[in-house]
C-alpha atoms as a PDB file:
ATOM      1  CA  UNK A   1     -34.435 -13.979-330.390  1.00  0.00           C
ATOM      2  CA  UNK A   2     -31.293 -13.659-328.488  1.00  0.00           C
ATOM      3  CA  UNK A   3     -32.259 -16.106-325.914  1.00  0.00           C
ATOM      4  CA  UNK A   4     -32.727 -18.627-328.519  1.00  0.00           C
ATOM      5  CA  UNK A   5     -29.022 -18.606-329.730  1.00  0.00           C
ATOM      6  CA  UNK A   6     -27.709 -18.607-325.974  1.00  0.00           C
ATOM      7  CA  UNK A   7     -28.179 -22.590-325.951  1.00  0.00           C
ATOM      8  CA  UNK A   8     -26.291 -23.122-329.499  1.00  0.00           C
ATOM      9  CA  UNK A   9     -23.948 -20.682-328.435  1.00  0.00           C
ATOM     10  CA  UNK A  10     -22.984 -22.414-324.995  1.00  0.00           C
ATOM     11  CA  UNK A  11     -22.800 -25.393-326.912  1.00  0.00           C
ATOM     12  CA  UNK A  12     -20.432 -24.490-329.770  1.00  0.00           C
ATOM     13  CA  UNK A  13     -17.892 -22.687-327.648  1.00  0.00           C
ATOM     14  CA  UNK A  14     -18.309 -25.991-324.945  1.00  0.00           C
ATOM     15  CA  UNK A  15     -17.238 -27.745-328.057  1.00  0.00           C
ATOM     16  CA  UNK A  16     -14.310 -25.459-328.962  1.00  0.00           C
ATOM     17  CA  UNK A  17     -13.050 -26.194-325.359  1.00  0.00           C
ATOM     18  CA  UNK A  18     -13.528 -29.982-326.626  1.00  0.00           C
ATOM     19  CA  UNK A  19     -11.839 -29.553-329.421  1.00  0.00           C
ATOM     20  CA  UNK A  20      -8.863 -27.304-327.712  1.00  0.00           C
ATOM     21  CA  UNK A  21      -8.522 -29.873-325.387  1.00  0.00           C
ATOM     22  CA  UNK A  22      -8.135 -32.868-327.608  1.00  0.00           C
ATOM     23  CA  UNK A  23      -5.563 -31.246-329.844  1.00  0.00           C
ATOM     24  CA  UNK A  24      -3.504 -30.233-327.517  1.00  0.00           C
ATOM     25  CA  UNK A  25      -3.257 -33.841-325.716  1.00  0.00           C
ATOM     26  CA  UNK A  26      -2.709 -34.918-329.282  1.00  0.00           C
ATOM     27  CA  UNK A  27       0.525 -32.350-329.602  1.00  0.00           C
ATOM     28  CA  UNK A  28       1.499 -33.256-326.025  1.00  0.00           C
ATOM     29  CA  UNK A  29       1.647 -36.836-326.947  1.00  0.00           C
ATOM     30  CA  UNK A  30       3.742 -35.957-330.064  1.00  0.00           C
ATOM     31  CA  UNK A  31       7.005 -34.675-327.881  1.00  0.00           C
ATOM     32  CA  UNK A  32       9.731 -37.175-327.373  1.00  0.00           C
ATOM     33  CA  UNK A  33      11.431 -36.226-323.838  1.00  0.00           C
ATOM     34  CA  UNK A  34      15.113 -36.785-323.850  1.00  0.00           C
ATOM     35  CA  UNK A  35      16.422 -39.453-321.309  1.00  0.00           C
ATOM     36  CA  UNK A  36      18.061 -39.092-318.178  1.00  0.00           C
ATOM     37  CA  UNK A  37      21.655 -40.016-319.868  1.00  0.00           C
ATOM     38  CA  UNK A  38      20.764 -36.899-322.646  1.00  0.00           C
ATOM     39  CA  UNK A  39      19.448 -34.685-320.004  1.00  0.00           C
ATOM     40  CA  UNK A  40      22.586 -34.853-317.688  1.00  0.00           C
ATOM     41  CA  UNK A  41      25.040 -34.618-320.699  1.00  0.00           C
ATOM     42  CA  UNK A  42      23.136 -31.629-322.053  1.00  0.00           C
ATOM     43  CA  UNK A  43      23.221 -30.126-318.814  1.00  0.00           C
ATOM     44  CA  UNK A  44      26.942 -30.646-318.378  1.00  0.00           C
ATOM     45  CA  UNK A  45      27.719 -28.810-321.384  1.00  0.00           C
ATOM     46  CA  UNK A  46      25.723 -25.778-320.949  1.00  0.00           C
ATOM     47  CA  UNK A  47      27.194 -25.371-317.643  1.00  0.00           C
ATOM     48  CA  UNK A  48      30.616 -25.769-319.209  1.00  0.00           C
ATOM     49  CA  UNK A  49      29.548 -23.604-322.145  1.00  0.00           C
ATOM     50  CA  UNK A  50      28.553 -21.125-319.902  1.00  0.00           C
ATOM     51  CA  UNK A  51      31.849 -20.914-317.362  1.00  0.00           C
ATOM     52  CA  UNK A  52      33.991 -20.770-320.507  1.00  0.00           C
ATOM     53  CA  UNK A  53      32.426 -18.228-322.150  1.00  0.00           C
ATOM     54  CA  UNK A  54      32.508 -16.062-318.855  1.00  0.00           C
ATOM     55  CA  UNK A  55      35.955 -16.577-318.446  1.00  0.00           C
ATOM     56  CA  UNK A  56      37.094 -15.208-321.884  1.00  0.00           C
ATOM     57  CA  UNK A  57      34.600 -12.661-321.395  1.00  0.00           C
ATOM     58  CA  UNK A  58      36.256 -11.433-318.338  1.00  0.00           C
ATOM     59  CA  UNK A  59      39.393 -11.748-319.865  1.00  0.00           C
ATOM     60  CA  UNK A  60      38.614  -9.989-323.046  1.00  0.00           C
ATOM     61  CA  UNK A  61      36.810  -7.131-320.513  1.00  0.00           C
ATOM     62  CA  UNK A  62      40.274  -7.534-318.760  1.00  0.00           C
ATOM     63  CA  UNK A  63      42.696  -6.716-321.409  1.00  0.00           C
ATOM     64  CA  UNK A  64      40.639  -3.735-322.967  1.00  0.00           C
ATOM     65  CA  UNK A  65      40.633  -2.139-319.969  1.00  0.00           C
ATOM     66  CA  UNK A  66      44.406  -2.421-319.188  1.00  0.00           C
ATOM     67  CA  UNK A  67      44.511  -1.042-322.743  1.00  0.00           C
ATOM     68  CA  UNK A  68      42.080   1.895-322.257  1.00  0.00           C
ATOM     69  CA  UNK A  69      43.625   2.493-318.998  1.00  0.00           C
ATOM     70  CA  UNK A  70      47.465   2.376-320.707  1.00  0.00           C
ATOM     71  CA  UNK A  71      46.355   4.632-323.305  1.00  0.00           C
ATOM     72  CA  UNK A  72      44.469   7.238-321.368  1.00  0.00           C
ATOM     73  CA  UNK A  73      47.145   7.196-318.700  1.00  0.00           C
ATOM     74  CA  UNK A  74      44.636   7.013-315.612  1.00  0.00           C
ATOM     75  CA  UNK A  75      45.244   4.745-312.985  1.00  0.00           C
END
């Protein structure tokens, strides 16, 4: 009896891949890449975003340890 499921069985998980395949071209055709012009801006202010925040990081990292070091007297 099992041999006479393998067909069906082949065929419904063939049509799952089917089916996997066509929704996810539908969902790829749904995103909206940004432009060039977007892209490049976007990318300029991370990059910005990021140097800032690593400089008042270090400066913050800095300044408490001045303070530890003041406080605990070590050198």
């Amino acid at each position: 009896m099992a041999e006479n499921n393998a067909p069906e069985k082949a065929k419904e998980e063939k049509s799952e891949k089917t089916s996997f395949s066509k929704s996810l071209k539908s969902e790829f055709a749904k995103i909206i890449w940004p432009s060039k012009d977007d892209l490049t801006k976007q990318t300029i202010a991370v990059v910005c975003v990021s140097v800032l925040m690593g400089i008042l990081i270090s400066l913050i990292d800095m300044g408490l340890g001045y303070g530890i070091t003041s406080i605990t007297g070590g050198h």
